[in-house]
N, C-alpha and C. Protein backbone atom coordinates (compact mmCIF):
# COMPACT_ATOMS: atom_id res chain seq x y z
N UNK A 1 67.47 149.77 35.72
CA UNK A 1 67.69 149.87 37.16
C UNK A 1 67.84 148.49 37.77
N UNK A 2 66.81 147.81 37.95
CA UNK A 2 67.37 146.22 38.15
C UNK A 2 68.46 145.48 37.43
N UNK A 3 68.84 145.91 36.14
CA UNK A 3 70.24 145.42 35.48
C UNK A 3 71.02 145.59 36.56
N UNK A 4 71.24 146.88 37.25
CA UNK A 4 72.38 147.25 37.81
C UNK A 4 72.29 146.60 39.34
N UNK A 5 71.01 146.41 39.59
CA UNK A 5 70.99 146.10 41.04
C UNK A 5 71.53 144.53 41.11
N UNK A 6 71.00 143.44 39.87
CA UNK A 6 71.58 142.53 39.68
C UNK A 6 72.87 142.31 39.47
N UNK A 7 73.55 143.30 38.50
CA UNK A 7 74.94 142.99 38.41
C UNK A 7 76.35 143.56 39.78
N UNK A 8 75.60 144.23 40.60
CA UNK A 8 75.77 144.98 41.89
C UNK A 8 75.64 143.61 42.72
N UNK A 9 74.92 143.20 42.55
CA UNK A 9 75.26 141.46 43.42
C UNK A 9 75.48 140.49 43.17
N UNK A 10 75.64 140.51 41.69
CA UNK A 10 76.76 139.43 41.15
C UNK A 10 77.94 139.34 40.66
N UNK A 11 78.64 140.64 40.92
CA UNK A 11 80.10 140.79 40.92
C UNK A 11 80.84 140.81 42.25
N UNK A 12 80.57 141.14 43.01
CA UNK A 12 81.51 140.76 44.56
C UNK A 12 81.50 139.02 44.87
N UNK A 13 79.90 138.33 44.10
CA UNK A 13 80.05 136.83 44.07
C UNK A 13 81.29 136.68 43.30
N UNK A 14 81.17 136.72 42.53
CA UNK A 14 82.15 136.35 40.81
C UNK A 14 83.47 136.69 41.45
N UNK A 15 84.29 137.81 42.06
CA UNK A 15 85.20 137.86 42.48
C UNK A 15 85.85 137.11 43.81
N UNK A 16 84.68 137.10 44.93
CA UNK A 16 84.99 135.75 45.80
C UNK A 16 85.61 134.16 44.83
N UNK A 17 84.80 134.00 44.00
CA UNK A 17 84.92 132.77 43.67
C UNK A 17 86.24 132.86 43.21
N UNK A 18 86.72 133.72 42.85
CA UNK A 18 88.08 133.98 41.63
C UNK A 18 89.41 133.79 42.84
N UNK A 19 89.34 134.04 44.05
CA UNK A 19 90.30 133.97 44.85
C UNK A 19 90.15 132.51 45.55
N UNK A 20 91.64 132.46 45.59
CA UNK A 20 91.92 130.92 46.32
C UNK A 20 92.43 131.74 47.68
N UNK A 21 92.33 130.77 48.46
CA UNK A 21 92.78 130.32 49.46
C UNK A 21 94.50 130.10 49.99
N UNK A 22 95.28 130.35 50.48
CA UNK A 22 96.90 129.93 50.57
C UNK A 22 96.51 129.25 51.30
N UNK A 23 97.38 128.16 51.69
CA UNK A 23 97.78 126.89 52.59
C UNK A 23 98.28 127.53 53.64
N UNK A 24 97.85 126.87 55.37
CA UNK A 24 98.55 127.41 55.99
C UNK A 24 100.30 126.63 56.49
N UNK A 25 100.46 128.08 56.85
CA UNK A 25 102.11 128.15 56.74
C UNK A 25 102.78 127.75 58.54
N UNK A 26 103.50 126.72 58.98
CA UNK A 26 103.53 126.66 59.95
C UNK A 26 104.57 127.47 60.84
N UNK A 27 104.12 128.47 61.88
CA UNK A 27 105.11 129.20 62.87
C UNK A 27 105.48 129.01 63.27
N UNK A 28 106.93 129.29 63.47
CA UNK A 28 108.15 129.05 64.43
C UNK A 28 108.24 129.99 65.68
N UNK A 29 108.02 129.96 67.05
CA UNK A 29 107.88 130.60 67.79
C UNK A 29 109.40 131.92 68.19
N UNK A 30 109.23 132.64 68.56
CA UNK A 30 110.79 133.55 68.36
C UNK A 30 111.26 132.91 69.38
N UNK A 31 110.63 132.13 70.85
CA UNK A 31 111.41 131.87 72.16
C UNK A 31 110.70 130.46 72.25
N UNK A 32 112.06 129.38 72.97
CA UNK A 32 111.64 128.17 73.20
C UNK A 32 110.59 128.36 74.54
N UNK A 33 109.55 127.73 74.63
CA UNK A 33 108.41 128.08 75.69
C UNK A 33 108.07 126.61 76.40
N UNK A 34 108.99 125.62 76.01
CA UNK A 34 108.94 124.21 76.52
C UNK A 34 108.63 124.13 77.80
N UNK A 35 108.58 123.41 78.74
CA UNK A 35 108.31 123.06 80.09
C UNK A 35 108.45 121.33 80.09
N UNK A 36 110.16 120.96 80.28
CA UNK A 36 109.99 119.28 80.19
C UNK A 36 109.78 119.12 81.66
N UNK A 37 109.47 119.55 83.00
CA UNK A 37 109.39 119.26 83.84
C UNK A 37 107.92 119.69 84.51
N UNK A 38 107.17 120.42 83.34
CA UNK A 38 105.86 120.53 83.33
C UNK A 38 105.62 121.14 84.87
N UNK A 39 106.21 121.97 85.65
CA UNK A 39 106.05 123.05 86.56
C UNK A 39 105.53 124.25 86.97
N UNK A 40 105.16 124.39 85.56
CA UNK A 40 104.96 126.25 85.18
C UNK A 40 106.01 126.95 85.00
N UNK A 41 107.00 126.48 84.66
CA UNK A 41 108.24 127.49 84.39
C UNK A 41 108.89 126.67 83.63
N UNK A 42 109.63 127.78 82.46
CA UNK A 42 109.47 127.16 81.09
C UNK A 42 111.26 126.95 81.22
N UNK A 43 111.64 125.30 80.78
CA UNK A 43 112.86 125.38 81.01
C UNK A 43 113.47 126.36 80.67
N UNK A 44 113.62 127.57 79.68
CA UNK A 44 114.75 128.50 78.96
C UNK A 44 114.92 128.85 80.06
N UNK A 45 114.39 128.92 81.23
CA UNK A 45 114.48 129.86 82.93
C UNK A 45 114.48 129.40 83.97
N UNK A 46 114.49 127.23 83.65
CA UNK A 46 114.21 126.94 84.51
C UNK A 46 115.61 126.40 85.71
N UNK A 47 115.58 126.46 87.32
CA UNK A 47 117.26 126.30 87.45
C UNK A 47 116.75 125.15 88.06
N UNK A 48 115.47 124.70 88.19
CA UNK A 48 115.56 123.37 89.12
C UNK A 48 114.53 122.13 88.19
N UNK A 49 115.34 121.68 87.05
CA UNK A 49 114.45 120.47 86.07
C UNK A 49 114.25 119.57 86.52
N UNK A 50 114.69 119.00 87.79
CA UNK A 50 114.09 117.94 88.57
C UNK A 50 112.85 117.92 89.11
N UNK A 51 112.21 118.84 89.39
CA UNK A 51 111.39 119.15 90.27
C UNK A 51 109.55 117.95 89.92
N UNK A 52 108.94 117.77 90.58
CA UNK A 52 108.34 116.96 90.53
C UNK A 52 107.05 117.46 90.11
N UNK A 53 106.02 117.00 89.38
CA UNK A 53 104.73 117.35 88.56
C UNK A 53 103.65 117.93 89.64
N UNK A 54 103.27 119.11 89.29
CA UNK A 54 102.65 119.69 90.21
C UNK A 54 103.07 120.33 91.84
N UNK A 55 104.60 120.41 91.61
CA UNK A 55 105.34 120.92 92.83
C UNK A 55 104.95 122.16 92.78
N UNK A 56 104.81 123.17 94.13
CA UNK A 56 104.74 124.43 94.72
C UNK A 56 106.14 124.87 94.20
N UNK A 57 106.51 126.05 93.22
CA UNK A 57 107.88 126.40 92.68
C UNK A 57 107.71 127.47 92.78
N UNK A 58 108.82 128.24 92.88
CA UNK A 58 109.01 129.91 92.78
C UNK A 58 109.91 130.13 91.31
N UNK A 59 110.30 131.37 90.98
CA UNK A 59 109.90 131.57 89.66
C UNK A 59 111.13 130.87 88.69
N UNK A 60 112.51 130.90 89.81
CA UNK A 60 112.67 129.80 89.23
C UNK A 60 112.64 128.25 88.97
N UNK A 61 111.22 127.71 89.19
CA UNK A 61 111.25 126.54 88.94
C UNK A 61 111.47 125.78 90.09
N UNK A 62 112.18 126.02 91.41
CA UNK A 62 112.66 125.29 92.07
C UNK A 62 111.47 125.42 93.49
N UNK A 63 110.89 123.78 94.17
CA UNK A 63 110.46 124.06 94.65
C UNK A 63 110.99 123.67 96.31
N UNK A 64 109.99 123.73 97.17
CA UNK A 64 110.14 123.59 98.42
C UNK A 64 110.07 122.25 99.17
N UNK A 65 110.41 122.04 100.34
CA UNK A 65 109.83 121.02 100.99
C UNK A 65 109.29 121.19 102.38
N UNK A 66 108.72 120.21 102.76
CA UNK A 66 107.86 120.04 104.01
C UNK A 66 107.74 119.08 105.06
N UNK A 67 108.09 119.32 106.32
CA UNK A 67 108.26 117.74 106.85
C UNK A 67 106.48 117.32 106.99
N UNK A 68 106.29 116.35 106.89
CA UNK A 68 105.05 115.75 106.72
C UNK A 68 105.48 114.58 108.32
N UNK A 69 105.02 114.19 109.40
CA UNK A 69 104.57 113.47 110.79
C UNK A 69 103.17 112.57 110.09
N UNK A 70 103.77 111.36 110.20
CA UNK A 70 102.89 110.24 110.07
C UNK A 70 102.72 109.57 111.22
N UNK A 71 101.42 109.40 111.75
CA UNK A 71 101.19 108.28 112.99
C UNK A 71 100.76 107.25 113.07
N UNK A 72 101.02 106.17 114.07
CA UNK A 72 100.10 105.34 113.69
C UNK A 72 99.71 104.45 115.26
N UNK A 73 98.76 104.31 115.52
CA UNK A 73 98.62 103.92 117.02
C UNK A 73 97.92 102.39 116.78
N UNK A 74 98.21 101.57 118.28
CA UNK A 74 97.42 100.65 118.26
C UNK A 74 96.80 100.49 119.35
N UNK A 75 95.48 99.95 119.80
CA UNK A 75 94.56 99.91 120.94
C UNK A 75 94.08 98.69 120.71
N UNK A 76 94.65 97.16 121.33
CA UNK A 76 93.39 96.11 121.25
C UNK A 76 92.83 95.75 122.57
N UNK A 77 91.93 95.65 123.20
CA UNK A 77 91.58 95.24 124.30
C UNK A 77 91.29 93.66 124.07
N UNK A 78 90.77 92.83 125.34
CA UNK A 78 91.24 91.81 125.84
C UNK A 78 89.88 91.37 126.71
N UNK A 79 89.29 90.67 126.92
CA UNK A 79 88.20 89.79 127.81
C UNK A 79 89.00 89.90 128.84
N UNK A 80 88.26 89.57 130.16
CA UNK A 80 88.64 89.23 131.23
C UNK A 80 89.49 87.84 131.09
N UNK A 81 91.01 87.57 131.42
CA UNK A 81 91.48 86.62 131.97
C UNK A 81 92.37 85.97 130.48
N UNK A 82 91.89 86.75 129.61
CA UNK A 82 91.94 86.03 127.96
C UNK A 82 93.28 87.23 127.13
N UNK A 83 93.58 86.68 126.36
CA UNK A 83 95.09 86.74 125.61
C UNK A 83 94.77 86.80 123.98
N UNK A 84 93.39 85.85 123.93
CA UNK A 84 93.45 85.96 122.44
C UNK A 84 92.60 87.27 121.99
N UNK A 85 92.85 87.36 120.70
CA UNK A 85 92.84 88.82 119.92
C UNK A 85 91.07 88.23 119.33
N UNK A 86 90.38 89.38 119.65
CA UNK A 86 88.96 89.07 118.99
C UNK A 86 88.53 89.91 117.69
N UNK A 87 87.91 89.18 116.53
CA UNK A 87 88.17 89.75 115.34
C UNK A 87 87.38 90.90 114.96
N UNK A 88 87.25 91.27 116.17
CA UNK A 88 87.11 93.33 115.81
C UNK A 88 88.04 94.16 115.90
N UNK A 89 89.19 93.28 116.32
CA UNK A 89 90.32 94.05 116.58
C UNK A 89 91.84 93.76 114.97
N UNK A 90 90.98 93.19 114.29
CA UNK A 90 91.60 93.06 113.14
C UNK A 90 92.11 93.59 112.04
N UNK A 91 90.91 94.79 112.29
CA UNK A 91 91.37 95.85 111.23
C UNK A 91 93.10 97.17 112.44
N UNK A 92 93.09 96.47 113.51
CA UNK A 92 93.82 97.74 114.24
C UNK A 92 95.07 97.18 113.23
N UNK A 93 95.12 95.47 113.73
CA UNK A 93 96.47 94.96 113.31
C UNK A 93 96.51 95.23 111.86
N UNK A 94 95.51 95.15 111.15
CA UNK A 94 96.03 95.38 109.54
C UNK A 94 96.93 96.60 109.41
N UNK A 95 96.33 97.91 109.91
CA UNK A 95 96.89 99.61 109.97
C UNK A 95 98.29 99.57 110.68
N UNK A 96 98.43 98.85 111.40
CA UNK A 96 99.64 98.80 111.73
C UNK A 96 100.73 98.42 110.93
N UNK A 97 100.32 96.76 110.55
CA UNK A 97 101.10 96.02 109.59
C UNK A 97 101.39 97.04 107.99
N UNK A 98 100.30 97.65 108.01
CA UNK A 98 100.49 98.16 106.57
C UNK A 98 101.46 99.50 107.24
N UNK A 99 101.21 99.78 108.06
CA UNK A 99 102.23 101.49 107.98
C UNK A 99 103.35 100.97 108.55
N UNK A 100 103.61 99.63 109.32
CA UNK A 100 105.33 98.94 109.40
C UNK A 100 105.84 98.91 107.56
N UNK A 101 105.18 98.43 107.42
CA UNK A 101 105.71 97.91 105.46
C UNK A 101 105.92 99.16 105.17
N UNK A 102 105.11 100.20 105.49
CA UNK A 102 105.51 101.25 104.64
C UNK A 102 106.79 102.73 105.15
N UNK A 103 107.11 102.16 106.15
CA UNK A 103 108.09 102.56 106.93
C UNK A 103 108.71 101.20 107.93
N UNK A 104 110.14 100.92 106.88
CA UNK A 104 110.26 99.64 107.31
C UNK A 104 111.56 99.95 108.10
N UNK A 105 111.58 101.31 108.19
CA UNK A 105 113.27 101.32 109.30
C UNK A 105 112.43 102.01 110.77
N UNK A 106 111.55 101.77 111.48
CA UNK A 106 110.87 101.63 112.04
C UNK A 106 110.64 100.41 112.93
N UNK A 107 110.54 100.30 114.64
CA UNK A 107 110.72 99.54 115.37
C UNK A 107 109.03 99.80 116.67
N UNK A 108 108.84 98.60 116.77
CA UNK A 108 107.37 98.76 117.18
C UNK A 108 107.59 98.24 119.20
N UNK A 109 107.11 99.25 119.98
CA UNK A 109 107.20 98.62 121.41
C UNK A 109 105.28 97.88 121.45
N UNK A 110 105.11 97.18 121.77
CA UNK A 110 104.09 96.81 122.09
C UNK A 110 103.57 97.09 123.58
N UNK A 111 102.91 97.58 124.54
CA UNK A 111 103.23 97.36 125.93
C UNK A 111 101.95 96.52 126.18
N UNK A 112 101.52 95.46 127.34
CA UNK A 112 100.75 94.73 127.30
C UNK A 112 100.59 94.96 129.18
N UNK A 113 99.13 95.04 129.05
CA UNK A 113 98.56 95.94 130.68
C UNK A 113 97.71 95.05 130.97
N UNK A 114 97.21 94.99 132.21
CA UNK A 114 96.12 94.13 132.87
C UNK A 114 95.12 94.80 134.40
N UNK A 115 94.11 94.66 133.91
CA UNK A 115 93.07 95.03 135.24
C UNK A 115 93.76 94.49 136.28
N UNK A 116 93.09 95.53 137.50
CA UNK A 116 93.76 94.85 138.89
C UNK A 116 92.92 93.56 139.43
N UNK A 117 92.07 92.99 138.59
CA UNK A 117 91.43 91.27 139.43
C UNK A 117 92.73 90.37 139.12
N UNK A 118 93.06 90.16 140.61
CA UNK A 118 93.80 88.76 140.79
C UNK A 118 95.25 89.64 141.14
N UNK A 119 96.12 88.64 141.42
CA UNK A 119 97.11 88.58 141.82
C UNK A 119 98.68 89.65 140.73
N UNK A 120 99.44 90.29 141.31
CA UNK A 120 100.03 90.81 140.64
C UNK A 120 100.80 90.31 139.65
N UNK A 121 101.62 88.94 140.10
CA UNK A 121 102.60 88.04 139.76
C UNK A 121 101.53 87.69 137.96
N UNK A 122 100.04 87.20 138.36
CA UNK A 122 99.40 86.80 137.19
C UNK A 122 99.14 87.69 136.34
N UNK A 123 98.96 88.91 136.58
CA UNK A 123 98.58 89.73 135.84
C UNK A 123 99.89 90.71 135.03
N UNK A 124 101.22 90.14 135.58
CA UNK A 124 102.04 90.22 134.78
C UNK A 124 102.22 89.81 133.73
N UNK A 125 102.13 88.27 134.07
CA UNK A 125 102.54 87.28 133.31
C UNK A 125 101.22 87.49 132.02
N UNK A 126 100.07 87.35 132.16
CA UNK A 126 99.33 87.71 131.50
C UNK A 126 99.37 89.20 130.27
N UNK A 127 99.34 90.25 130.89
CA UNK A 127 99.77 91.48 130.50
C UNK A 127 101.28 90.92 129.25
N UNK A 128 101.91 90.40 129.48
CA UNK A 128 103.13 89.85 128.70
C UNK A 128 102.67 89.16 127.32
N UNK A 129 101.80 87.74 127.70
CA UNK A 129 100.99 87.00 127.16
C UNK A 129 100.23 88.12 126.18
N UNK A 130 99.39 88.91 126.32
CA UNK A 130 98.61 89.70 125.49
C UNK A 130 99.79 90.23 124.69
N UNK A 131 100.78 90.79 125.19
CA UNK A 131 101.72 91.64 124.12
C UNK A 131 102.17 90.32 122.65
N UNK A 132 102.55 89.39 123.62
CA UNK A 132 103.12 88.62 122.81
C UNK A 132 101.66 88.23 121.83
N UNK A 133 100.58 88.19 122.21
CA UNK A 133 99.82 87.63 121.28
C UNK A 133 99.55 88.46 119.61
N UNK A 134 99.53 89.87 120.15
CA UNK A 134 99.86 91.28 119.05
C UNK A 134 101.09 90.89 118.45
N UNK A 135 102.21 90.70 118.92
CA UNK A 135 103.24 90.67 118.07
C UNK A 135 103.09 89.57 117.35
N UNK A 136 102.33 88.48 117.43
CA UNK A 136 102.46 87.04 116.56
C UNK A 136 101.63 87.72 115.35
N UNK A 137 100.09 88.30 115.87
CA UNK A 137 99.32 88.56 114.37
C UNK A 137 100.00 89.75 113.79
N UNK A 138 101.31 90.37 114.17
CA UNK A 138 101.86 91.06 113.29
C UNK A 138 102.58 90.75 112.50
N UNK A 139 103.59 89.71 113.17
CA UNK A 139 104.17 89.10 112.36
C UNK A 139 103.21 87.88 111.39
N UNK A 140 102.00 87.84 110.94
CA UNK A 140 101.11 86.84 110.18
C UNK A 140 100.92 87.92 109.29
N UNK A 141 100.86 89.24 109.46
CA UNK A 141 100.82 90.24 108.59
C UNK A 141 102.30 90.89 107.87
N UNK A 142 103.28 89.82 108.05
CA UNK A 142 104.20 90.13 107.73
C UNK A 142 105.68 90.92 107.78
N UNK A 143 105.25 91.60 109.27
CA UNK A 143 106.19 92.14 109.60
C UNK A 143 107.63 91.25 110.33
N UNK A 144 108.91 91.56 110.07
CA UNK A 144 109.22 91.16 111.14
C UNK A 144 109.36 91.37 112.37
N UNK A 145 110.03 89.71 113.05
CA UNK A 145 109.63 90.18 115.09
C UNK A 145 110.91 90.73 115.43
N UNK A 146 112.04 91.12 114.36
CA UNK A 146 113.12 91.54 115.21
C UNK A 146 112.76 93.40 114.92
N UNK A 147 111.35 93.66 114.45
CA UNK A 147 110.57 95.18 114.63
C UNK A 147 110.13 95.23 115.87
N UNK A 148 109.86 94.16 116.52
CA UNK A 148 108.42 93.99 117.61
C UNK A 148 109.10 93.22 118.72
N UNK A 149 109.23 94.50 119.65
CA UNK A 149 109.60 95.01 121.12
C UNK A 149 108.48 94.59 122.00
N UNK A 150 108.31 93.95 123.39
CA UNK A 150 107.13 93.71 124.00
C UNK A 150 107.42 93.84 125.20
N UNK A 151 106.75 94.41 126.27
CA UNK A 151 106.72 94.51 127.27
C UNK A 151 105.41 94.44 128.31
N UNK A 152 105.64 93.76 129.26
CA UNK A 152 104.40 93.60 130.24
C UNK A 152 104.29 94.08 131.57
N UNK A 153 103.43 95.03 131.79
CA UNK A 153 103.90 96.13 132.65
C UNK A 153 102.17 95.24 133.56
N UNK A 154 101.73 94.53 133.44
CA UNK A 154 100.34 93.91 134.63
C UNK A 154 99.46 95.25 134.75
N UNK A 155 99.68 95.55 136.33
CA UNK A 155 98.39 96.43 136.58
C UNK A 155 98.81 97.72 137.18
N UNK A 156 99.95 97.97 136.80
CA UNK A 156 101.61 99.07 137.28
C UNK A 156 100.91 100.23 136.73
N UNK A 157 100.05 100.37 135.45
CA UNK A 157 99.47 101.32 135.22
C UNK A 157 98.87 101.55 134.04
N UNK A 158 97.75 101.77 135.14
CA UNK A 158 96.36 101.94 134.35
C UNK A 158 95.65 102.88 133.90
N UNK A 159 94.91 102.82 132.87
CA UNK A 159 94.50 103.81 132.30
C UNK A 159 93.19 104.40 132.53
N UNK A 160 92.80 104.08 133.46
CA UNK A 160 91.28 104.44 134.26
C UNK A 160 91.41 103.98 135.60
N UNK A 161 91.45 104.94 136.74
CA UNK A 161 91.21 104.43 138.31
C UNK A 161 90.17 103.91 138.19
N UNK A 162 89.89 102.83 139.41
CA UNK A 162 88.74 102.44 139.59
C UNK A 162 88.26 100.67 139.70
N UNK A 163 87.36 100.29 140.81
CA UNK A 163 86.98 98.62 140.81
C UNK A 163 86.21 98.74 139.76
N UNK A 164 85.35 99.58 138.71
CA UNK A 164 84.71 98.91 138.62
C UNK A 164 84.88 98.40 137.04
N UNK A 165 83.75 97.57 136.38
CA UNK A 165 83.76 96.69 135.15
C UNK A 165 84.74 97.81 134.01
N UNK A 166 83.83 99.32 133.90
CA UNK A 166 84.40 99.48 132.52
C UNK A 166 85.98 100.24 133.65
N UNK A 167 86.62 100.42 134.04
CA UNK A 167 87.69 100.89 134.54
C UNK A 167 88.70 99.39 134.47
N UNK A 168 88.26 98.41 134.54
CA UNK A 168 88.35 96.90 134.39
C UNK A 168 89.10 96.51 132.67
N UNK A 169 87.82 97.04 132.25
CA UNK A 169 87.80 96.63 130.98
C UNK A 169 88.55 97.59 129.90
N UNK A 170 88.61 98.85 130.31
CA UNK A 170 90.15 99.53 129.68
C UNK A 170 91.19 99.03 129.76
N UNK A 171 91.43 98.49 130.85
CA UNK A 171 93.01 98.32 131.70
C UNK A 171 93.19 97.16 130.91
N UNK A 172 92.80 96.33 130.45
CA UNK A 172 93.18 95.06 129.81
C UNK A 172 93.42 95.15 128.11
N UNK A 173 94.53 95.62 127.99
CA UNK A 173 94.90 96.25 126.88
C UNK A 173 96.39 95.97 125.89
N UNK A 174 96.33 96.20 124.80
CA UNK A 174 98.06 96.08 124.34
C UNK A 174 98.05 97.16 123.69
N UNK A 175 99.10 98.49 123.89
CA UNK A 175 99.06 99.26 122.97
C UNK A 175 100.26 99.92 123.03
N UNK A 176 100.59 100.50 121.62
CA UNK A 176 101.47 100.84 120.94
C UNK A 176 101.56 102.03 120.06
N UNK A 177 102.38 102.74 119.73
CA UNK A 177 102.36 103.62 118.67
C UNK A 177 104.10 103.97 118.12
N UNK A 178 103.50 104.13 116.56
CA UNK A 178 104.95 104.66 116.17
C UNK A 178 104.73 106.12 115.56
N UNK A 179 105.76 107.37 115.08
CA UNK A 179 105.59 108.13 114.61
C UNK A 179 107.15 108.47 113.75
N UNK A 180 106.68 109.17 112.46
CA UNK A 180 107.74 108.69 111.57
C UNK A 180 107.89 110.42 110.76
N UNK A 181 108.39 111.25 110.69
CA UNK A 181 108.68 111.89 110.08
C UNK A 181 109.34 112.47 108.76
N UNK A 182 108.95 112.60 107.28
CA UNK A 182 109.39 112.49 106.32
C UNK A 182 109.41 113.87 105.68
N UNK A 183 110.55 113.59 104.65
CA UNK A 183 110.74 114.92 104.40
C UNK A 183 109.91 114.84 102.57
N UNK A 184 108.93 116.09 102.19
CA UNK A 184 107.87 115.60 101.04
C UNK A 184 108.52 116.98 100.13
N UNK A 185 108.00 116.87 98.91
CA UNK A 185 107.88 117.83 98.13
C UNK A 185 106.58 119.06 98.24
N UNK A 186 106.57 120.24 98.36
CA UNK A 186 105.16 121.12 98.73
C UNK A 186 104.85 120.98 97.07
N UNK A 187 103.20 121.01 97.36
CA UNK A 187 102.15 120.78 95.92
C UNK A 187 101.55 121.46 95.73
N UNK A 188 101.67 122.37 94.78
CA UNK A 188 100.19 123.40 94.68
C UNK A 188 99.04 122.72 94.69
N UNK A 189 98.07 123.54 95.19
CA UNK A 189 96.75 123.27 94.88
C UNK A 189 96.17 123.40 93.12
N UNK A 190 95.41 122.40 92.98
CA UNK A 190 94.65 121.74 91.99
C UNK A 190 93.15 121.84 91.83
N UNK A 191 92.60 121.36 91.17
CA UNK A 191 90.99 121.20 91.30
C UNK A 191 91.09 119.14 91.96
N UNK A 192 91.78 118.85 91.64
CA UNK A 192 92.12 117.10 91.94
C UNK A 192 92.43 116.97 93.73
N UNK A 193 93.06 118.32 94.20
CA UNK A 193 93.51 118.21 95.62
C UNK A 193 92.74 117.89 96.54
N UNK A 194 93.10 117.40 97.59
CA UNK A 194 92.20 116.64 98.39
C UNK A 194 92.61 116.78 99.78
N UNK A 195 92.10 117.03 100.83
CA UNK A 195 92.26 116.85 102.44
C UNK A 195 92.44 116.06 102.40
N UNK A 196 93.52 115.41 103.90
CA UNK A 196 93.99 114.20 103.97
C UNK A 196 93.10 114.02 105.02
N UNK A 197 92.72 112.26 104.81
CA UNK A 197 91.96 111.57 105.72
C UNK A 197 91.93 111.62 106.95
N UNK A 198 90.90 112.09 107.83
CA UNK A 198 91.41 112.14 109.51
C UNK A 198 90.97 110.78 109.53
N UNK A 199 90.64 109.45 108.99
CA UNK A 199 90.57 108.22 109.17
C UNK A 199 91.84 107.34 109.55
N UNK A 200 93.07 108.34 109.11
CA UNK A 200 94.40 107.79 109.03
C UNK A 200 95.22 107.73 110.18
């Protein structure tokens, strides 16, 4: 009885051992399933191979676009009586300079304003003076001045009624804005996707 129980579990060993193994054999797929434009749609179907990595596509491949509105504003204020730019106002001019460079067919008005202390004639001339002082540290940031438009409008209009200090101290101002409209590719969402900065 144990003869048999032994040889009962040492013959299914003995026959494992006796079989090899085949090499594996490599498959040829029946349909090309490529994707050179890496879209989700496999070129054999695809009608739009241009399309850009991670574009929003419909089924064939081809995707959409979107106008995307870029802004960009500037606000520097000004001391009483004074023209020069104080270096808290440094980072405005950098954001500017960098979104001129990056939209360089783009033309910048500067307008340059002044509190109502003193005389109109001065507070023109002044109001002018401030514009022009913005357009110099723009152009130190590289832009050019045939971008940078200036105008000095004094105390013609202001951005807070009022005698007193802070109604004063708004009004003495240079500001500007451009807005640029581009036409983008739509992107699906990702795990990588990201809200765009309201810092911008």
């Amino acid at each position: 009885m144990k003869t048999w129980i032994l040889l009962a579990l040492v013959l299914p060993l003995a026959a494992c051992s006796s079989l090899t193994a085949e090499p594996e054999q490599d498959t040829t797929p029946a349909y090309d399933l490529t994707d050179m434009d890496r879209d989700g749609v496999i070129t054999a179907r695809d009608n739009c191979l241009d399309s850009v990595m991670n574009a929003l596509t419909d089924n064939d491949g081809c995707g959409g676009s979107e106008n995307r509105v870029l802004q960009q504003d500037i606000i520097v204020l000004f001391a009483h009586d004074r023209s020069n730019i104080t270096p808290e106002y440094q980072n405005e001019i950098n954001q500017m300079a960098a979104f001129m460079t990056e939209n360089p067919g783009l033309k910048l008005l500067l307008e340059g304003h002044a509190s109502r202390v003193g005389t109109e004639e001065y507070n023109l001339a002044l109001s002018k003076r401030r514009a022009e002082t913005v357009r110099d540290a723009l152009m130190q940031q590289g832009v050019a001045g045939n971008r940078l438009d200036i105008i000095g409008y004094g105390e013609s209009k202001p951005v807070l009624m009022g005698e007193n200090e802070q109604s004063a101290a708004a009004n003495r101002r240079v500001v500007g804005a451009l807005t640029n409209m581009t036409e983008a590719d739509q992107l699906r969402w990702n795990v990588y996707s990201m809200e765009p900065s309201s810092e911008q």
